[in-house]
Protein backbone atom coordinates (compact mmCIF):
# COMPACT_ATOMS: atom_id res chain seq x y z
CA UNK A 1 140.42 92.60 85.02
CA UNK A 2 136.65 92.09 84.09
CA UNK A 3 136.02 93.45 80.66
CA UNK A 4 132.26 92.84 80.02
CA UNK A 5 131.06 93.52 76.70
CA UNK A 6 129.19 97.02 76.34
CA UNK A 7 126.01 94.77 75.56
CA UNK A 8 126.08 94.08 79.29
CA UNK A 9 122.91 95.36 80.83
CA UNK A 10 125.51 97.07 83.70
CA UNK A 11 126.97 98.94 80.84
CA UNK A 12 123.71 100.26 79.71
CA UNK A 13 123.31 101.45 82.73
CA UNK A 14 126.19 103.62 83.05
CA UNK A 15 125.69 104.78 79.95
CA UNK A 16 121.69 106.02 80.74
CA UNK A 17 123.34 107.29 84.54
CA UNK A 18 125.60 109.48 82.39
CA UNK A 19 123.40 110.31 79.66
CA UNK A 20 120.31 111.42 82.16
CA UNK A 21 122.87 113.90 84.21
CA UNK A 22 124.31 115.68 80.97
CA UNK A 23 120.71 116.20 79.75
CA UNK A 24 119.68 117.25 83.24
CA UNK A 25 122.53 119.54 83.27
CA UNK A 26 121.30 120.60 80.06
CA UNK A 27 118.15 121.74 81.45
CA UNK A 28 118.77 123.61 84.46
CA UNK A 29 119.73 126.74 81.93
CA UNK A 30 115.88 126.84 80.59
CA UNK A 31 114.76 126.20 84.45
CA UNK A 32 116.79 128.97 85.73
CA UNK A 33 115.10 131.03 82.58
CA UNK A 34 111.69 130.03 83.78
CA UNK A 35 112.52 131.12 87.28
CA UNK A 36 113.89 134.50 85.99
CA UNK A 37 110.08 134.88 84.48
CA UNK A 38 108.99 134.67 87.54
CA UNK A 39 110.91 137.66 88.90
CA UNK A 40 110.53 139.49 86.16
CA UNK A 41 106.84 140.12 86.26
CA UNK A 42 103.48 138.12 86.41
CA UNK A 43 102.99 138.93 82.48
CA UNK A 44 106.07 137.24 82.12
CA UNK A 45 105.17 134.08 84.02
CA UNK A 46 100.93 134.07 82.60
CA UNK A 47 102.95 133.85 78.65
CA UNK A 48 105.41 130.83 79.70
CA UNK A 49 102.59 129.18 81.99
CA UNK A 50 100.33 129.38 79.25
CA UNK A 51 103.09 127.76 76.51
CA UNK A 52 103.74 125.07 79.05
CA UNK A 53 99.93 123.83 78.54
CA UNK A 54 101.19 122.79 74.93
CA UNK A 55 101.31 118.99 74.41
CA UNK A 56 104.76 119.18 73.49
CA UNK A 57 105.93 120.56 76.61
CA UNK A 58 103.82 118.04 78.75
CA UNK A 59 105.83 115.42 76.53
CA UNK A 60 108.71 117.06 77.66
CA UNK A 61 108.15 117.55 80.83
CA UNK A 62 107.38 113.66 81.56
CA UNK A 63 111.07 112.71 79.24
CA UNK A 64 112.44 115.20 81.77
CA UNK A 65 110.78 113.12 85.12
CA UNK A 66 111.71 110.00 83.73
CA UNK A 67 115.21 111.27 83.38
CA UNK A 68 115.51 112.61 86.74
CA UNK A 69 114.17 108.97 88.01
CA UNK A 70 116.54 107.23 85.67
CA UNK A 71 119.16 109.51 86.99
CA UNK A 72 118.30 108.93 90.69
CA UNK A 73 117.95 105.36 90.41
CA UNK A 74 121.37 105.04 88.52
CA UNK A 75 122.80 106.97 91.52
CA UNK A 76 121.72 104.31 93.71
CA UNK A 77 122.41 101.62 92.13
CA UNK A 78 126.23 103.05 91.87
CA UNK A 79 125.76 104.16 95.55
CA UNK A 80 124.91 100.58 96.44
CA UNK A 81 127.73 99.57 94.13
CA UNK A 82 130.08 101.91 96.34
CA UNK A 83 129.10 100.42 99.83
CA UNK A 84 127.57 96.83 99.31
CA UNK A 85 130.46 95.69 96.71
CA UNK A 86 129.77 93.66 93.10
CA UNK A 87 127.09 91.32 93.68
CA UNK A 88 125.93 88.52 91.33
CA UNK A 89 122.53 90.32 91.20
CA UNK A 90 123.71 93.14 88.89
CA UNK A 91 121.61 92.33 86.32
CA UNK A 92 118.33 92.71 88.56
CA UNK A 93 119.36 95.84 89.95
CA UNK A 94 119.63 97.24 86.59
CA UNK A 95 116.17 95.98 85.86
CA UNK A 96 114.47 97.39 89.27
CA UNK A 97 116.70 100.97 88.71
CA UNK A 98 114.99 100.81 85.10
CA UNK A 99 111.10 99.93 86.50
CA UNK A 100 111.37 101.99 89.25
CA UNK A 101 112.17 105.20 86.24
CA UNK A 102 109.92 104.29 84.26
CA UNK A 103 107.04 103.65 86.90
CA UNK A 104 107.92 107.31 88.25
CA UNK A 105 107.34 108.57 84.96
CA UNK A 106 104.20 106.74 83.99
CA UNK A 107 102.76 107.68 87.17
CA UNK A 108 103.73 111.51 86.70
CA UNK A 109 102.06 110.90 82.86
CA UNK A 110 98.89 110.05 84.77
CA UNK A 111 99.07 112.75 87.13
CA UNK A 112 99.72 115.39 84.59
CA UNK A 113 96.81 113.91 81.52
């Protein structure tokens, strides 16, 4: 039985794959809202487009991004996990799953600025 300590960097991991998804899942409630403005009317929309604009929800909207790259890269890593089998390389693929988020995110950070 392998019992790495939860220091290991393929703990952290699963710990940020399973964080992301239950704050992603904690999000789609205020998307769905958003959508609903939509329907609702274009006064609606114009008041939360316009609140959007504020810093704090451009913050937000980049933690969200990097989540949902965090979350996606997670998934592949288990996916890879899944078909390709434990590899000694764990360690790296933890590292690239964790660039590749945070690259996504600083790139969206530029995009959005």
């Amino acid at each position: 039985m392998d019992l790495r300590p939860r220091s290991h960097p393929t703990y952290l991991a699963f710990v940020v794959h399973r964080v992301s998804g239950l704050l992603l899942a904690l999000f789609l409630p205020l998307h769905f809202w958003a959508l609903g403005s939509a329907i609702s009317g274009e006064a609606k929309l114009e008041g939360f487009l316009r609140w959007t604009e504020n810093p704090l929800a451009k913050a937000a909207e980049t933690v969200l991004v990097i989540l949902l790259a965090a979350h996606l890269a997670g998934g592949l890593r288990v996916l890879s996990l899944e078909f390709l089998g434990w590899r000694k390389r764990q360690k790296d693929m933890v590292a690239v799953s964790a660039g590749a988020a945070l690259l996504v995110g600083l790139l969206f950070l530029l995009h959005v600025v």
